[in-house]
Each structure stands twice: as structure tokens, then as C-alpha cells.
C-alpha atoms as a PDB file:
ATOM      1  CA  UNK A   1      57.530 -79.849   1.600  1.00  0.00           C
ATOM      2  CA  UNK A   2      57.503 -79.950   5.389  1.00  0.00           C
ATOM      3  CA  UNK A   3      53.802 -78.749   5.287  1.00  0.00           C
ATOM      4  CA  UNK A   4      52.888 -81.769   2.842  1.00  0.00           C
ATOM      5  CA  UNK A   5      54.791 -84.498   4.992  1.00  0.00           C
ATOM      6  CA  UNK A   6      53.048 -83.162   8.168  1.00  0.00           C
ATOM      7  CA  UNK A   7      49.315 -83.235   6.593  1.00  0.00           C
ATOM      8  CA  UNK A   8      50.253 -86.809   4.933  1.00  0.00           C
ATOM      9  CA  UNK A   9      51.598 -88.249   8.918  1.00  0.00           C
ATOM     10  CA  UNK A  10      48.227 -85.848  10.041  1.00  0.00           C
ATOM     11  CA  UNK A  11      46.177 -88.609   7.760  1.00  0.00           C
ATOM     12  CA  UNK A  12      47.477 -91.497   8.174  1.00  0.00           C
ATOM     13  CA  UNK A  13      47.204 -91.368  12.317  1.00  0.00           C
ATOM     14  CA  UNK A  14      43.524 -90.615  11.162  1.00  0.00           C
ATOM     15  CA  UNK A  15      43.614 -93.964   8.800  1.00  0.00           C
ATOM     16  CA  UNK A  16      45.127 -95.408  12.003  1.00  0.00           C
ATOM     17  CA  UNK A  17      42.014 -94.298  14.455  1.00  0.00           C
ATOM     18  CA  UNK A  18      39.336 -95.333  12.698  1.00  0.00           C
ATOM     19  CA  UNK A  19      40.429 -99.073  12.435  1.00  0.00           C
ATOM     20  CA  UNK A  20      40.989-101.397  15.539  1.00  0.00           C
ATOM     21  CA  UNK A  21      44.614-101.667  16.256  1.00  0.00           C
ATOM     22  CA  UNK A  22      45.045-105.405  15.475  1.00  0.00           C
ATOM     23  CA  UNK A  23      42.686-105.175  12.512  1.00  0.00           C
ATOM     24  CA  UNK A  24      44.508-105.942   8.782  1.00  0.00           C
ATOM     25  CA  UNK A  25      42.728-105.818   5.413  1.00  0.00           C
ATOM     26  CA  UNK A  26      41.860-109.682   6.032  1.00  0.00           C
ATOM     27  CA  UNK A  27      39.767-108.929   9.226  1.00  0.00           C
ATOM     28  CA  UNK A  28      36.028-109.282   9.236  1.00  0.00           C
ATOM     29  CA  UNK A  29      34.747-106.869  11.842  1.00  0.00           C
ATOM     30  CA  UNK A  30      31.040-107.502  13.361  1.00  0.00           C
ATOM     31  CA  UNK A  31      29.139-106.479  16.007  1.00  0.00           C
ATOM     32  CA  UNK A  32      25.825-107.069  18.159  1.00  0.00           C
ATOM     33  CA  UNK A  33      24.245-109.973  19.707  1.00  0.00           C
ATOM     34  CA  UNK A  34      25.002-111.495  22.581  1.00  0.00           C
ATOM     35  CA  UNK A  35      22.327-114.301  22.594  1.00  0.00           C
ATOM     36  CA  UNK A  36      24.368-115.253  18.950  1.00  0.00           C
ATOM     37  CA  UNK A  37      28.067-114.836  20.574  1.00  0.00           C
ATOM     38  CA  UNK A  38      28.688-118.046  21.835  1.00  0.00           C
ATOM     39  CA  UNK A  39      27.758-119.794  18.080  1.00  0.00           C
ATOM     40  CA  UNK A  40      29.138-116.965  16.268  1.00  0.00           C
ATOM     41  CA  UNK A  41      32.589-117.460  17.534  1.00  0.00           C
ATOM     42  CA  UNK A  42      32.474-121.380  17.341  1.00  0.00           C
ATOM     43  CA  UNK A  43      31.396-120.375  13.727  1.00  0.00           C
ATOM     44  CA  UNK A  44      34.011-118.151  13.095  1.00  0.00           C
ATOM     45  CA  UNK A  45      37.238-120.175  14.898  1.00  0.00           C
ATOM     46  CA  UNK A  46      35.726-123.534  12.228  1.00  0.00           C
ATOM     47  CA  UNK A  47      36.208-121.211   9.402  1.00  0.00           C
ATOM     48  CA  UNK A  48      39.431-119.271  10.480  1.00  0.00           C
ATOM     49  CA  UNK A  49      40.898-123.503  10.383  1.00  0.00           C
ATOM     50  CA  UNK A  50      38.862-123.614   6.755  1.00  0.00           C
ATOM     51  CA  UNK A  51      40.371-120.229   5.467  1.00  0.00           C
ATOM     52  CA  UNK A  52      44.097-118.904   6.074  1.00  0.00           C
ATOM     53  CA  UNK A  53      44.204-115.427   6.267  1.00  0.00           C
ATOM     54  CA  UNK A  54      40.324-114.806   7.386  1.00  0.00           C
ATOM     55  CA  UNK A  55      40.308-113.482  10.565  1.00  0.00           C
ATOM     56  CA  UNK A  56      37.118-112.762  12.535  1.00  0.00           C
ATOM     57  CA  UNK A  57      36.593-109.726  15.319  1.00  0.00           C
ATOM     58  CA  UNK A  58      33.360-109.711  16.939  1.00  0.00           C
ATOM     59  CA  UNK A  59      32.346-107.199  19.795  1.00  0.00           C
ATOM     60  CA  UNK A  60      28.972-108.210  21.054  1.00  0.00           C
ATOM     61  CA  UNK A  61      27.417-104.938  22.128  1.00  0.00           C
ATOM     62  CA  UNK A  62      24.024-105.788  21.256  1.00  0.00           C
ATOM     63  CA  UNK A  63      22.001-106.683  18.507  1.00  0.00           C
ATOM     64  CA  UNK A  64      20.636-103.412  17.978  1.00  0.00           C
ATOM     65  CA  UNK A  65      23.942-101.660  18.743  1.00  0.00           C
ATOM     66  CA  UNK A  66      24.935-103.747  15.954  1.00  0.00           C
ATOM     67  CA  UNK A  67      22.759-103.260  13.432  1.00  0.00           C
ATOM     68  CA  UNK A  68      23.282 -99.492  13.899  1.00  0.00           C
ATOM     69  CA  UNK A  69      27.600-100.094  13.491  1.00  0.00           C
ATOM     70  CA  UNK A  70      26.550-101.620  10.156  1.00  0.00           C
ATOM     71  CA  UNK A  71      24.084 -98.510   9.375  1.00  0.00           C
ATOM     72  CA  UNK A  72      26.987 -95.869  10.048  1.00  0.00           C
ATOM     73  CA  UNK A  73      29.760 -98.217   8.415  1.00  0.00           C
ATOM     74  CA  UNK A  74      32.013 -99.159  11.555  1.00  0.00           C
ATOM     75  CA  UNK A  75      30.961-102.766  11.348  1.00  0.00           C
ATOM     76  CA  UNK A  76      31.083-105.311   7.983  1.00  0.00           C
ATOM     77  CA  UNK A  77      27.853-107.403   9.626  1.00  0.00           C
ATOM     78  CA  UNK A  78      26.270-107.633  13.027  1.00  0.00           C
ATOM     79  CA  UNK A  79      24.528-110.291  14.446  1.00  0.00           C
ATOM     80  CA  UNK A  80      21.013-109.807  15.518  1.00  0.00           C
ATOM     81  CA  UNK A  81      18.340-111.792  17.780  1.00  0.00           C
ATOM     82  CA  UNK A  82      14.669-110.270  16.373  1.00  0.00           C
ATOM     83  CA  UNK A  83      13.500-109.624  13.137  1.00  0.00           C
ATOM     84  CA  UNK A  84      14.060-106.815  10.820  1.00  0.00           C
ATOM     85  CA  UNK A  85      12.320-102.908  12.312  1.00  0.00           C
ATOM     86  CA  UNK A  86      11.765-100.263  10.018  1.00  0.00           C
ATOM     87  CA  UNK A  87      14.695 -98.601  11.903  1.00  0.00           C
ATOM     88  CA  UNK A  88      16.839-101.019  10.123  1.00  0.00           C
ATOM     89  CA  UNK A  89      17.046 -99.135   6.854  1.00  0.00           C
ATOM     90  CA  UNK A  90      20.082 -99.728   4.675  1.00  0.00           C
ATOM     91  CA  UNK A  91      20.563-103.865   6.053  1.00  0.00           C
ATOM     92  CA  UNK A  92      20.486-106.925   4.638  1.00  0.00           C
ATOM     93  CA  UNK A  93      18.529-109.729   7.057  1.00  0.00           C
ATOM     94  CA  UNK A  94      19.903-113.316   6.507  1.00  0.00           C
ATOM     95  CA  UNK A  95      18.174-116.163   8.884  1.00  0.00           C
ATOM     96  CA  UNK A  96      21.235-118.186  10.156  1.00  0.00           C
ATOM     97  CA  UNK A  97      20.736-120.325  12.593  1.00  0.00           C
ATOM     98  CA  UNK A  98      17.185-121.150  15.217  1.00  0.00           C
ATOM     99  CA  UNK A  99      17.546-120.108  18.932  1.00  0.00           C
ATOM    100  CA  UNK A 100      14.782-120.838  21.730  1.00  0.00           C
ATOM    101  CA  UNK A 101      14.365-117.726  24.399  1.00  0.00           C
ATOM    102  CA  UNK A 102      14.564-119.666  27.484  1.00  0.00           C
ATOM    103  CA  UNK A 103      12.270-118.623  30.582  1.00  0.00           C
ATOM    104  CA  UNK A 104      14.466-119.066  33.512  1.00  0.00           C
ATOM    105  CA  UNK A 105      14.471-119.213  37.307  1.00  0.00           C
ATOM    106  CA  UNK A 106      16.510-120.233  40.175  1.00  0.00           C
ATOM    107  CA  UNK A 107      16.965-124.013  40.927  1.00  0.00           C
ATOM    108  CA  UNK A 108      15.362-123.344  44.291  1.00  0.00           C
ATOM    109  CA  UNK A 109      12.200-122.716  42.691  1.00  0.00           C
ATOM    110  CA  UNK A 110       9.508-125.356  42.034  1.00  0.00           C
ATOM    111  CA  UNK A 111       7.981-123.937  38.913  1.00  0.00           C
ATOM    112  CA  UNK A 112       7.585-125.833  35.933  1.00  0.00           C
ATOM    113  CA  UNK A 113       5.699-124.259  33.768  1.00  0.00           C
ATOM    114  CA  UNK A 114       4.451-120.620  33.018  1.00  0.00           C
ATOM    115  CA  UNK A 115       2.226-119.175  30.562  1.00  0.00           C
ATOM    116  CA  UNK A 116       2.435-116.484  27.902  1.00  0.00           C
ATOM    117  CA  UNK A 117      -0.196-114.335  29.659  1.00  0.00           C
ATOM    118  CA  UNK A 118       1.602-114.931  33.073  1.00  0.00           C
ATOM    119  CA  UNK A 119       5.283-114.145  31.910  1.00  0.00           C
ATOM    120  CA  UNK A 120       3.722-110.744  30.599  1.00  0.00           C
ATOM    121  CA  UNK A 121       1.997-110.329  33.770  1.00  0.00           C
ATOM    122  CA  UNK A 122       5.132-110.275  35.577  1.00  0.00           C
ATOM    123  CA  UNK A 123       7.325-108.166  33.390  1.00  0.00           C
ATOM    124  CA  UNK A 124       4.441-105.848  33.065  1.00  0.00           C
ATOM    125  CA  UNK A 125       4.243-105.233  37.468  1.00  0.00           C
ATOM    126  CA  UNK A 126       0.918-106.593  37.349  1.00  0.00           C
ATOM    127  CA  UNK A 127       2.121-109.877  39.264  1.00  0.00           C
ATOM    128  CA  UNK A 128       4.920-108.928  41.939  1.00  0.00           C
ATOM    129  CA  UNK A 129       4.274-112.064  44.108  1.00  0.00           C
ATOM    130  CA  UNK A 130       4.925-115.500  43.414  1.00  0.00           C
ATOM    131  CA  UNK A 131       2.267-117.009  45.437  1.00  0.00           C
ATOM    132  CA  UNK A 132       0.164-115.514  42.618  1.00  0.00           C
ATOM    133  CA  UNK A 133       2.209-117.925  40.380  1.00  0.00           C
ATOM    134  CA  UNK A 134       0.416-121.367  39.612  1.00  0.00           C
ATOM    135  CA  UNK A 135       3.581-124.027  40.761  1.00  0.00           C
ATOM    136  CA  UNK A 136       6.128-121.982  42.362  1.00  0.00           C
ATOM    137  CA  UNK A 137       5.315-122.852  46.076  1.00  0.00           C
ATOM    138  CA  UNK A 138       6.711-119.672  46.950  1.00  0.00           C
ATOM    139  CA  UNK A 139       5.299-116.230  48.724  1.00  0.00           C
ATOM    140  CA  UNK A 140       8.130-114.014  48.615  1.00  0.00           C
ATOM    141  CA  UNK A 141       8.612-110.636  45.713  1.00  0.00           C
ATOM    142  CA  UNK A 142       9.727-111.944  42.606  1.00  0.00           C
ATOM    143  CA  UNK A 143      12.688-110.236  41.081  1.00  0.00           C
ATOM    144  CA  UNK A 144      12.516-109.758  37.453  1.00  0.00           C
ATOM    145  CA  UNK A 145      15.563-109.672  35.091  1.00  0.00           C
ATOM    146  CA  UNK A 146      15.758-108.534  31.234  1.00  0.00           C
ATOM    147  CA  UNK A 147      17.340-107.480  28.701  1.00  0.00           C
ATOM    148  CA  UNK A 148      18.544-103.271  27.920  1.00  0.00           C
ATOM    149  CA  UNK A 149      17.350-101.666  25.203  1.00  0.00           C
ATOM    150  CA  UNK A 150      20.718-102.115  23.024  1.00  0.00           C
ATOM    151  CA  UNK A 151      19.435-105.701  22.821  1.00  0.00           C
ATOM    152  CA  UNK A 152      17.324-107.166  19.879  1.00  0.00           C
ATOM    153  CA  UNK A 153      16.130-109.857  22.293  1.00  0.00           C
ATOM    154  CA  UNK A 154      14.694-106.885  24.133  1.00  0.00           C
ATOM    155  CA  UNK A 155      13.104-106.050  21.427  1.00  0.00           C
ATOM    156  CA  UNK A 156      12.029-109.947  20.400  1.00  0.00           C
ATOM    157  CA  UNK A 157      11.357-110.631  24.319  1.00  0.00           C
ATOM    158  CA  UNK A 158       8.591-107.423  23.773  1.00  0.00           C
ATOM    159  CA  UNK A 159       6.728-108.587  20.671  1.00  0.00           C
ATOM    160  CA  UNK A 160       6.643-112.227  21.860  1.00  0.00           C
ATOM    161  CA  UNK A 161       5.224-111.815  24.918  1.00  0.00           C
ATOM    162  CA  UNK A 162       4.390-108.355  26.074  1.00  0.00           C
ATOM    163  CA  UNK A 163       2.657-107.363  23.124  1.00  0.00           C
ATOM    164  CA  UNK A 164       5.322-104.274  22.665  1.00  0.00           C
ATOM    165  CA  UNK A 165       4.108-102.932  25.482  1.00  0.00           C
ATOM    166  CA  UNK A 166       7.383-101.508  27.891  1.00  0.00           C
ATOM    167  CA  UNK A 167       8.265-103.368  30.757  1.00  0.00           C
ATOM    168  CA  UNK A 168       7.685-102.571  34.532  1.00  0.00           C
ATOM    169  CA  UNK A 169      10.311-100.277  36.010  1.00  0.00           C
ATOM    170  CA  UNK A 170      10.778-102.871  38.442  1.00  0.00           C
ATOM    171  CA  UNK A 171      12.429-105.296  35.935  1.00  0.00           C
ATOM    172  CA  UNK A 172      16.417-105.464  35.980  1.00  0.00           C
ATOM    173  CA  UNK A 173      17.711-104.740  32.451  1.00  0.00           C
ATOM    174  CA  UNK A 174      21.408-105.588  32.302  1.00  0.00           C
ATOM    175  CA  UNK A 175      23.479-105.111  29.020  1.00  0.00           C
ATOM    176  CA  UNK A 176      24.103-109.188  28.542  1.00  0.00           C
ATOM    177  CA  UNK A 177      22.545-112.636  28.494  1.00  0.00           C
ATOM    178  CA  UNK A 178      25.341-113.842  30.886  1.00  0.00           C
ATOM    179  CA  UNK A 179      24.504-111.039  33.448  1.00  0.00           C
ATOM    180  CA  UNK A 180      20.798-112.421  33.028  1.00  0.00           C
ATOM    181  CA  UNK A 181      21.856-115.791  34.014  1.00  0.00           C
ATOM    182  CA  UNK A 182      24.006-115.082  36.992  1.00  0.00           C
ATOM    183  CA  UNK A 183      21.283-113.095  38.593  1.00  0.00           C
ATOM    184  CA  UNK A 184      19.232-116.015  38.002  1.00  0.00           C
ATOM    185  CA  UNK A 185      21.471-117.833  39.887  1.00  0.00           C
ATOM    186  CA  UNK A 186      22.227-115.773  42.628  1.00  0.00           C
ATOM    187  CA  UNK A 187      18.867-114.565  43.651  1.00  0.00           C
ATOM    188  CA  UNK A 188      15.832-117.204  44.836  1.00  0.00           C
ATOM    189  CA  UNK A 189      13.072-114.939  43.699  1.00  0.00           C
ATOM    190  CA  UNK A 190      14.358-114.044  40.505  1.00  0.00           C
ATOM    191  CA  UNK A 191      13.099-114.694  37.018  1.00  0.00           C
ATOM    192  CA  UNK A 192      14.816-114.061  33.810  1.00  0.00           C
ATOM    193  CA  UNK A 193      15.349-114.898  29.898  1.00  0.00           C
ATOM    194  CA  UNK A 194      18.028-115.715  27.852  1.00  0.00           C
ATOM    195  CA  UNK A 195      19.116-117.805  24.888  1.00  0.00           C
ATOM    196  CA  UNK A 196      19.191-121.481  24.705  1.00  0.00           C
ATOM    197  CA  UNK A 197      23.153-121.259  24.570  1.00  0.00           C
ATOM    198  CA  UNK A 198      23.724-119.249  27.667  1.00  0.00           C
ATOM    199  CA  UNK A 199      21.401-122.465  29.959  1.00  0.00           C
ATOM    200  CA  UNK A 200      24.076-123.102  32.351  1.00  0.00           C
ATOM    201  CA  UNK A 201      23.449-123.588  36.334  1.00  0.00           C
ATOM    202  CA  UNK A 202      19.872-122.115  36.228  1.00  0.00           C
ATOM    203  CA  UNK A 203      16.717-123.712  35.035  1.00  0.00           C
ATOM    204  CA  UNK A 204      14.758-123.652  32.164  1.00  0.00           C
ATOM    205  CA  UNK A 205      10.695-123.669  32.398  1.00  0.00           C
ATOM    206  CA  UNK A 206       8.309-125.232  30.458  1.00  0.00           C
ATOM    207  CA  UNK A 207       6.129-122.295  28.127  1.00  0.00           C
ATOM    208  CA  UNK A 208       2.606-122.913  27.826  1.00  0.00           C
ATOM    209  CA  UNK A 209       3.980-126.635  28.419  1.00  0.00           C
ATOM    210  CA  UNK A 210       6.782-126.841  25.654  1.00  0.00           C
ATOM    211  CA  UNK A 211      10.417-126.915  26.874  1.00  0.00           C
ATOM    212  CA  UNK A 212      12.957-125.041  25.708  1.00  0.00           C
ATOM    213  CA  UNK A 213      14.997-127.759  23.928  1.00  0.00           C
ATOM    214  CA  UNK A 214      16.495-128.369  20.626  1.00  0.00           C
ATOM    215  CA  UNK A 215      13.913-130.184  19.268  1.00  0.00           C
ATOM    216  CA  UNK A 216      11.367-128.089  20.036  1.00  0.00           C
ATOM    217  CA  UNK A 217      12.991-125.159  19.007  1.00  0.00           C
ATOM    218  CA  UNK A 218      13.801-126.763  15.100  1.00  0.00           C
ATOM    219  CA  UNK A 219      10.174-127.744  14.807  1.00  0.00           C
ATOM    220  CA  UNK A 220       9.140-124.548  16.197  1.00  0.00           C
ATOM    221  CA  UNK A 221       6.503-125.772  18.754  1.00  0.00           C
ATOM    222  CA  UNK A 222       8.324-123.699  21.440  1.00  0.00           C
ATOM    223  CA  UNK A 223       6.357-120.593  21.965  1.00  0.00           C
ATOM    224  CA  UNK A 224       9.534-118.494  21.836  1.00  0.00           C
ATOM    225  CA  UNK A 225      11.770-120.020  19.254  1.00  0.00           C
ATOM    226  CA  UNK A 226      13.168-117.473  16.711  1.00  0.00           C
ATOM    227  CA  UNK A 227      16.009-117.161  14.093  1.00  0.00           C
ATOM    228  CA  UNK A 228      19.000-115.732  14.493  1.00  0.00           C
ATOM    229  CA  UNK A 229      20.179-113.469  11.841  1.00  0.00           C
ATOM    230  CA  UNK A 230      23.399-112.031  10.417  1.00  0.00           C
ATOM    231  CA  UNK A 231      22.834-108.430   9.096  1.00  0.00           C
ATOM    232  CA  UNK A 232      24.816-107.044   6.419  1.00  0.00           C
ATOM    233  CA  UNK A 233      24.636-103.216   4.667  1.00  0.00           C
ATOM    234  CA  UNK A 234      22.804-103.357   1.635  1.00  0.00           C
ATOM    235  CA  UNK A 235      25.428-101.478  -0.790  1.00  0.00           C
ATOM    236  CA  UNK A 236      28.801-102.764  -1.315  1.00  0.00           C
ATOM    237  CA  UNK A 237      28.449-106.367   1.333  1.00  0.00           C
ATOM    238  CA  UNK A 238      31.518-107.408   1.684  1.00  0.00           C
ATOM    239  CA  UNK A 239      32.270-110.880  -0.620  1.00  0.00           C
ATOM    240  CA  UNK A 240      34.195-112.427   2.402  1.00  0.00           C
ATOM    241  CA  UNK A 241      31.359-111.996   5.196  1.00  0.00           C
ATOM    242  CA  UNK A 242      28.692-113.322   2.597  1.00  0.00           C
ATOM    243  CA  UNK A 243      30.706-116.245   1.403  1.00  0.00           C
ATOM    244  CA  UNK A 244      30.959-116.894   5.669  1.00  0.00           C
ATOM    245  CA  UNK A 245      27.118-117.196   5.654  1.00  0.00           C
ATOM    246  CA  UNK A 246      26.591-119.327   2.860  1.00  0.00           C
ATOM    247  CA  UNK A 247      28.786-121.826   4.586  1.00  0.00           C
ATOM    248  CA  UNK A 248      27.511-121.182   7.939  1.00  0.00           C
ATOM    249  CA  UNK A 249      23.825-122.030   6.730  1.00  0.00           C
ATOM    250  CA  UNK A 250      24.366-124.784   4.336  1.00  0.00           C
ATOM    251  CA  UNK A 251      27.780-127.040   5.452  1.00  0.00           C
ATOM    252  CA  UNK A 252      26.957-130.065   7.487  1.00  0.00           C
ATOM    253  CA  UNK A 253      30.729-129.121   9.459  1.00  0.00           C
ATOM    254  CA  UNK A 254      29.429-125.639  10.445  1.00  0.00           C
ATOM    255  CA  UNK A 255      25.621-127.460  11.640  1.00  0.00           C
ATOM    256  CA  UNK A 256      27.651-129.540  13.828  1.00  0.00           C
ATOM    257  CA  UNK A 257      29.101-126.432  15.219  1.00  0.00           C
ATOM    258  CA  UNK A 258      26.224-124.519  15.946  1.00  0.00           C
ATOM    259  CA  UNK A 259      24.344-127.985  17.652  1.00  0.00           C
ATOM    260  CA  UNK A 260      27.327-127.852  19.771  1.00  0.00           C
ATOM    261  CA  UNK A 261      27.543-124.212  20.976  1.00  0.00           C
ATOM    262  CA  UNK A 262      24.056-124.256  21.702  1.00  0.00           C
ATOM    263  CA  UNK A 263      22.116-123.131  18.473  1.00  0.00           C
ATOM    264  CA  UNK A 264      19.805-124.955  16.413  1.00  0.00           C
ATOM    265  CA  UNK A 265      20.806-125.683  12.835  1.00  0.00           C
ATOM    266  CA  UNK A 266      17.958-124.373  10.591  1.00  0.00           C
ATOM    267  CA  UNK A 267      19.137-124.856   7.058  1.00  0.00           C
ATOM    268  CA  UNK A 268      22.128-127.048   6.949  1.00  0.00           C
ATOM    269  CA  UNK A 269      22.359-130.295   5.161  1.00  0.00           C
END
């Protein structure tokens, strides 16, 4: 008897391990973007007031961190920033929202505008000086800033513009879209990308002449718009989650809360 109550306590703690500690059968865990988090949890804190009991936990570790929790089971959904890979066998890809990739650069510098070809020459190493930058009136070593690997903007930010080719080993790849934008704004030479919700105390560029703005982005003119997406496992989605995205596409309250956390609504009415 003493055997059985020790292997039952045994399971349990194991029960108890494998599920956050404030997590209860109502919780909705997700994980991955970063470039999503700031609309995600405006999304999720409107429909927590919509739905008693529905409780969201989001850990934004990357979109492709994400996608992989949802793969091996420890996430419900994760929120992504680039289209579906072949590596993302066993998801479901739903289009959410539309996001613009912002080029950015200290407000020091006088560039306005940068091309495709350009960007990719500078994340590439091929240009490491901005005097060989049309409009930036500058002649110092530019500092490049990007995303890690765990990102799926990495991975949208390579088939955009560097044509999946790897970047330079002289570009800074830091693990958030926040990081991104303070080194923007603490280094003069620096360039960098992130999305359209994390512009704050940096500035945007034009791309091949299009800003990065909101209407831009919904009519997709902008060179680097893209969807964001909510990824879900293929068997067994759970209800909850999926009833979440139907609203979060389609209400007119939830549009109004991505416009303003900084997303572009894509479907809503």
C-alpha cells in the first residue's frame, strides 16, 4: 500500500512539472514571436474581458522557438512572423493580422531612403561604410543589428531581402525586437529591423521609397509588409485557441485592438 501511495505522489509531482505553476485547465499556453507580442497580448487581455475563465500565457521566445513548442506539444499555438518552412511539419498556419518590417536607424542619421539591393549589401559585409550609402551624410563603420536564428523574422528578414543567403558575421543578432531597437538608439552608426509595433524613439526609412506605415503596409505597397500568423498543431487544436482566432481576425473590437498596438488589421470587418 505504501509502495502504491509513493508511485501515485511520484506521478503527480511529474503531472506538476510538466505544466507552468500558475497554469489551470482554462489556460491557453503559446509561444514565439516577438515582432507579434505587443498585439498578441492586447489581443488576448480584450478577450480575457470577453471570456471569464480564459486565461492567456504567452512566452515570446521566438517565432521559430515557437513553432517547434507546438511540434513537441509544450505549447497550444505559437505566434510566428514568416511563412510556413518545410520544417514546420505537423502545424496549422492561420494569417492573423499584417505587420510592416521596419528598416531603422538612429535619429542622428540623415538617411531617408534605402534600397532592397543596398539593405542586402550591408547585412551581407559587402558595404561596411556609410559614405558608400546614397543620403546618410555620414563616413564612419556602420553597425548592423538583426535578428537570432530562434526568430521567424530572421528567417522573413533573409528571404525578403538577402535572398536566403546568411548574414555577415559582422551583424549583431540579439534574441528580441526590443534589443534591436535600443541598439538603434544607442549607437549613431547603427542600422537595424524590427516590426512596425516596436517604432519607438528610432526612425523608420523609406524602402525603395515606400514608408513603413499602416497604410502602406494594408495595401501591401511596402516592400517588406508580411502577415503575421498564429500556428496551431494539426491533430487535436485546441477548440478554445481556434475560437480566439476567429474572433481575432473577423471582430471589428479585436481590429481596433490590433490598429492600436501597432498591427495592421487584415481581415476584420
Amino acid at each position: 500500500m505504501r509502495i502504491k501511495r509513493a508511485l501515485a505522489a511520484a506521478l503527480a509531482a511529474v503531472v506538476v512539472m510538466a505544466v507552468p505553476a500558475s497554469a489551470s485547465a482554462k489556460d491557453l499556453i503559446g509561444s514565439g514571436s516577438v515582432a507579434a507580442q505587443p498585439v498578441y497580448e492586447a489581443l488576448f487581455k480584450a478577450y480575457e474581458k470577453k471570456h471569464k475563465g480564459v486565461h492567456f500565457i504567452y512566452t515570446a521566445n521566438g517565432g521559430n522557438a515557437g513553432v517547434q513548442d507546438v511540434q513537441q506539444g509544450r505549447s497550444m499555438f505559437a505566434g510566428q512572423a514568416r511563412p510556413p518552412l518545410p520544417s514546420d511539419a505537423g502545424t496549422i498556419y492561420i494569417k492573423m493580422y499584417l505587420d510592416g518590417l521596419c528598416i531603422d536607424v538612429n535619429q542622428s542619421n540623415s538617411l531617408k531612403n534605402i534600397t532592397i539591393s543596398n539593405l542586402a549589401s550591408i547585412y551581407l559585409g559587402n558595404t561596411v561604410n556609410w559614405g558608400d550609402v546614397p543620403g546618410s551624410n555620414k563616413n564612419t563603420t556602420i553597425s548592423p543589428v538583426g535578428r537570432d536564428t530562434n526568430g521567424g523574422t530572421y528567417n522573413f528578414f533573409l528571404q525578403a531581402v538577402l535572398n536566403n543567403k546568411p548574414p555577415s558575421s559582422n551583424v549583431n543578432a540579439l534574441t528580441a525586437d526590443g534589443l534591436v531597437i535600443n541598439a538603434v538608439k544607442n549607437d549613431d552608426d547603427a542600422i537595424g529591423y524590427a516590426g512596425l509595433a516596436w517604432q519607438n524613439g528610432v526612425k523608420a526609412v523609406k524602402v525603395n521609397g515606400v514608408p513603413c506605415a499602416a497604410s502602406q503596409i494594408k495595401s501591401l505597397h511596402y516592400p517588406l509588409s508580411r502577415f503575421i500568423w498564429l500556428v496551431l498543431p494539426q491533430t487535436s487544436p485546441n477548440r478554445q485557441v481556434q475560437k480566439f482566432a476567429d474572433w481575432a481576425r473577423t471582430s471589428g473590437k479585436a481590429a481596433k485592438v490590433i490598429t492600436k498596438a501597432g498591427g495592421v488589421p487584415a481581415f476584420n470587418k
